[in-house]
C-alpha atoms as a PDB file:
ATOM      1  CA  UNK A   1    -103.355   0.235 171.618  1.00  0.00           C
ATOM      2  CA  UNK A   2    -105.946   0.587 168.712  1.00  0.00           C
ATOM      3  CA  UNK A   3    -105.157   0.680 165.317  1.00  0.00           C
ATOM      4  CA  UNK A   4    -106.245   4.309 165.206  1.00  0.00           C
ATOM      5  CA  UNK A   5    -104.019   5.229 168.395  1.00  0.00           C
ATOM      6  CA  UNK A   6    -101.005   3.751 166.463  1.00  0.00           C
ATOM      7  CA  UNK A   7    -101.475   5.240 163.498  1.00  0.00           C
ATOM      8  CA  UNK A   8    -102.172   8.752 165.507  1.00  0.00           C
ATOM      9  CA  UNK A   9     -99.372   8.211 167.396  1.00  0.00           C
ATOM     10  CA  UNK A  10     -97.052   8.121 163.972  1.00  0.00           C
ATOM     11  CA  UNK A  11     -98.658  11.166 162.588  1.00  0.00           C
ATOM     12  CA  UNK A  12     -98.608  13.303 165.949  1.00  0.00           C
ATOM     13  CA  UNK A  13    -101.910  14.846 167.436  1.00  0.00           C
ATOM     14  CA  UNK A  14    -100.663  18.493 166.411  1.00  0.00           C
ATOM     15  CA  UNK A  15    -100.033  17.648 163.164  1.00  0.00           C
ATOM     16  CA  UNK A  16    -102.962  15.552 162.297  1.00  0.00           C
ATOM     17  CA  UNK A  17    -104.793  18.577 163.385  1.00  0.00           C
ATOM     18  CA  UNK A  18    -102.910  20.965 161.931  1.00  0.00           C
ATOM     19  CA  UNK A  19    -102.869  19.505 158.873  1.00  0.00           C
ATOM     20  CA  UNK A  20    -106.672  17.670 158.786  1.00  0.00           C
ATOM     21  CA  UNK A  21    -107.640  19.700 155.335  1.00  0.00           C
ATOM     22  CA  UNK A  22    -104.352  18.746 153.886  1.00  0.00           C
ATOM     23  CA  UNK A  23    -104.808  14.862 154.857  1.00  0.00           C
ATOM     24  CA  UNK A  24    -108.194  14.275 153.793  1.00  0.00           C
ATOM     25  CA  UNK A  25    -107.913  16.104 150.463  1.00  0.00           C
ATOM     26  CA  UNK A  26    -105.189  13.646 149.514  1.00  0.00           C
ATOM     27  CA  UNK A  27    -106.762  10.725 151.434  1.00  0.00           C
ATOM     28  CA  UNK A  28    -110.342  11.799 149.674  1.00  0.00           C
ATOM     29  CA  UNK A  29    -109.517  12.318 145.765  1.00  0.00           C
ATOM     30  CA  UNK A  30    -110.838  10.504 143.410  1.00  0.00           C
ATOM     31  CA  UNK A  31    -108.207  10.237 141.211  1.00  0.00           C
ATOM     32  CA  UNK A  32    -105.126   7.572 142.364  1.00  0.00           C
ATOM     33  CA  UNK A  33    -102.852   9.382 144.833  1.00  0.00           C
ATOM     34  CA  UNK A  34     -99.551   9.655 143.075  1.00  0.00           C
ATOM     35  CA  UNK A  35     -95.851   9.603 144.692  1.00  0.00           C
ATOM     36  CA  UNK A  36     -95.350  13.466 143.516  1.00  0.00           C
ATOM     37  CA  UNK A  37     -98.704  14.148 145.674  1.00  0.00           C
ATOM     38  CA  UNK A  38     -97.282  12.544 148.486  1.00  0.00           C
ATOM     39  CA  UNK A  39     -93.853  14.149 148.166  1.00  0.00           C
ATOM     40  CA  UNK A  40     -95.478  17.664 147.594  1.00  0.00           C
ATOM     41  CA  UNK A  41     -97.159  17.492 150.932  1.00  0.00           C
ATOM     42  CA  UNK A  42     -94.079  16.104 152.371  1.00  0.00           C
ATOM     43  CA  UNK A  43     -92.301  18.630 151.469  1.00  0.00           C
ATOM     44  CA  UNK A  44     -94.620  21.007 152.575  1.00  0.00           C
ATOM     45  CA  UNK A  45     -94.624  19.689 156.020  1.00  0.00           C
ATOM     46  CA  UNK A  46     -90.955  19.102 156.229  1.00  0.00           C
ATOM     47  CA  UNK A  47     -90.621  22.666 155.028  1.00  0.00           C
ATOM     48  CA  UNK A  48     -93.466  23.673 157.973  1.00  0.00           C
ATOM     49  CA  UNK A  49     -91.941  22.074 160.645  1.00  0.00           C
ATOM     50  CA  UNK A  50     -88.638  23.028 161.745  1.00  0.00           C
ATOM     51  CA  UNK A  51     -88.685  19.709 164.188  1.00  0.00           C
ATOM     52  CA  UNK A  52     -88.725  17.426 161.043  1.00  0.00           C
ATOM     53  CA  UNK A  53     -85.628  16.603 159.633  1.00  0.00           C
ATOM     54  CA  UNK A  54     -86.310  13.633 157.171  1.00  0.00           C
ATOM     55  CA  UNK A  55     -89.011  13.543 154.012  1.00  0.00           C
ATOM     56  CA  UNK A  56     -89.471   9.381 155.039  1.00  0.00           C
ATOM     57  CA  UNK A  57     -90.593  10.367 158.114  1.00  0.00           C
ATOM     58  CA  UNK A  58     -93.056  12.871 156.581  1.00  0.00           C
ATOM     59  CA  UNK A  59     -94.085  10.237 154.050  1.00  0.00           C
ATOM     60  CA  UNK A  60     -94.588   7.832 157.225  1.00  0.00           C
ATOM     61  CA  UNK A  61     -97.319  10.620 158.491  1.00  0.00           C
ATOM     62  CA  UNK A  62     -99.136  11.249 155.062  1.00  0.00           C
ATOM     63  CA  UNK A  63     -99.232   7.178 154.786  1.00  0.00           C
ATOM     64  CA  UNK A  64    -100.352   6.842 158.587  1.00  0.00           C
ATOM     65  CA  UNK A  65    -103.002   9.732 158.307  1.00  0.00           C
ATOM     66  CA  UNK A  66    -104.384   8.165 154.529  1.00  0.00           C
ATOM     67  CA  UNK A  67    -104.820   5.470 156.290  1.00  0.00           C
ATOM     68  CA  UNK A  68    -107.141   6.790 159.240  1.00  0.00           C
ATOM     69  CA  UNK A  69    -108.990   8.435 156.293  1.00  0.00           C
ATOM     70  CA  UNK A  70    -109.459   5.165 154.440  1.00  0.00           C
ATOM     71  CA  UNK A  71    -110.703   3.207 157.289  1.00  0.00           C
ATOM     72  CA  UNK A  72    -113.268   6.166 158.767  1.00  0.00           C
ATOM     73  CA  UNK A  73    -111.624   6.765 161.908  1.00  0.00           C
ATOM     74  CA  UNK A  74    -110.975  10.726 161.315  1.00  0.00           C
ATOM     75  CA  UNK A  75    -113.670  11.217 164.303  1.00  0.00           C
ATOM     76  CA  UNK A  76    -112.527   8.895 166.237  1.00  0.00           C
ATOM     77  CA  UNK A  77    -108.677  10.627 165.809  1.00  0.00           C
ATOM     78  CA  UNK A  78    -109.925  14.065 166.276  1.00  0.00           C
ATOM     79  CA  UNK A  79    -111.785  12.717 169.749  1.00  0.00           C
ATOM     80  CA  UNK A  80    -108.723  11.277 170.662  1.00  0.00           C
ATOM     81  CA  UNK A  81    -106.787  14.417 170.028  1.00  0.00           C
ATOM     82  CA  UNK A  82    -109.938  16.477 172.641  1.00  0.00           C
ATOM     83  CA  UNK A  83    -109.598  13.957 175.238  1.00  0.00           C
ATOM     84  CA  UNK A  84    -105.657  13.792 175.579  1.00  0.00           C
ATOM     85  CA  UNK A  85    -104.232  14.725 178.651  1.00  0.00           C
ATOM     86  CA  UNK A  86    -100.630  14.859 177.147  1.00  0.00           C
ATOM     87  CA  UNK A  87     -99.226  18.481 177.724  1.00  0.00           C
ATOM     88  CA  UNK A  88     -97.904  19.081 174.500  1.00  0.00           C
ATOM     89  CA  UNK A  89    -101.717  18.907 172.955  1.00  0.00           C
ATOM     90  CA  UNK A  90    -102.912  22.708 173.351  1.00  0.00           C
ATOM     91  CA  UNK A  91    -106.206  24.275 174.293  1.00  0.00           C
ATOM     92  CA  UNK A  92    -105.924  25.982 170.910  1.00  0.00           C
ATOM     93  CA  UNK A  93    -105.570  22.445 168.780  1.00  0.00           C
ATOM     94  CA  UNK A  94    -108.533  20.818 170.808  1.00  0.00           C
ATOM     95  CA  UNK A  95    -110.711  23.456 170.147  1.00  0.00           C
ATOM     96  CA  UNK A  96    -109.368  22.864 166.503  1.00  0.00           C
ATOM     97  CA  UNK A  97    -110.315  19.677 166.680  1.00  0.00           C
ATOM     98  CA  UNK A  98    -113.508  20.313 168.423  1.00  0.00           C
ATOM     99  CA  UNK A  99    -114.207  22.788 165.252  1.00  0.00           C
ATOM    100  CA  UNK A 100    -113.145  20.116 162.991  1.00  0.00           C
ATOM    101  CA  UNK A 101    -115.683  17.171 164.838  1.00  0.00           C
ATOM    102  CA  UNK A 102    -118.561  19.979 164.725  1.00  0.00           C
ATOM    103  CA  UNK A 103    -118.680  20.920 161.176  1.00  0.00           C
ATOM    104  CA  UNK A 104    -118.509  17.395 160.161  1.00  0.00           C
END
């Protein structure tokens, strides 16, 4: 499993997709992300998802998906996310993520 997979695979497909804009304007900033910016997106997908039942495992997602971000491998996620075979992944978040990879 690549280091992209992995840290895909904490996130979730969906979510990564779902929340892409989200990610990479906290991943992206100039300025030094902050633990308040990584609690108010936690909170925001805790809040979001009514699976999620923990802020840690929200902060595990914003600290898996910064780190995708940090390393370049946002394509390579989003391409993961189109060619996944897993039936949870919709038709609606691949072409999502196709829209994402296109107008990069």
């Amino acid at each position: 499993m690549s280091t992209v997979d992995r840290a895909l695979q904490s996130i979730g497909k969906t979510n990564f997709v779902e929340y892409f804009e989200d990610y990479k304007e906290l991943a992206t900033r100039k300025e030094k992300i902050t633990s308040e910016d990584k609690m108010r997106l936690a909170k925001k997908l805790l809040e979001d998802n009514p699976n999620a039942t923990k802020l840690s495992g929200q902060m595990i997602r914003i600290s898996s998906a910064i780190s995708i971000f940090k390393n370049g491998w946002e394509l390579d996620a989003l391409r993961e996310v189109i060619a996944s075979k897993h039936p949870s992944i919709t038709a609606d978040i691949k072409a999502k993520a196709a829209a994402i990879v296109n107008a990069y």
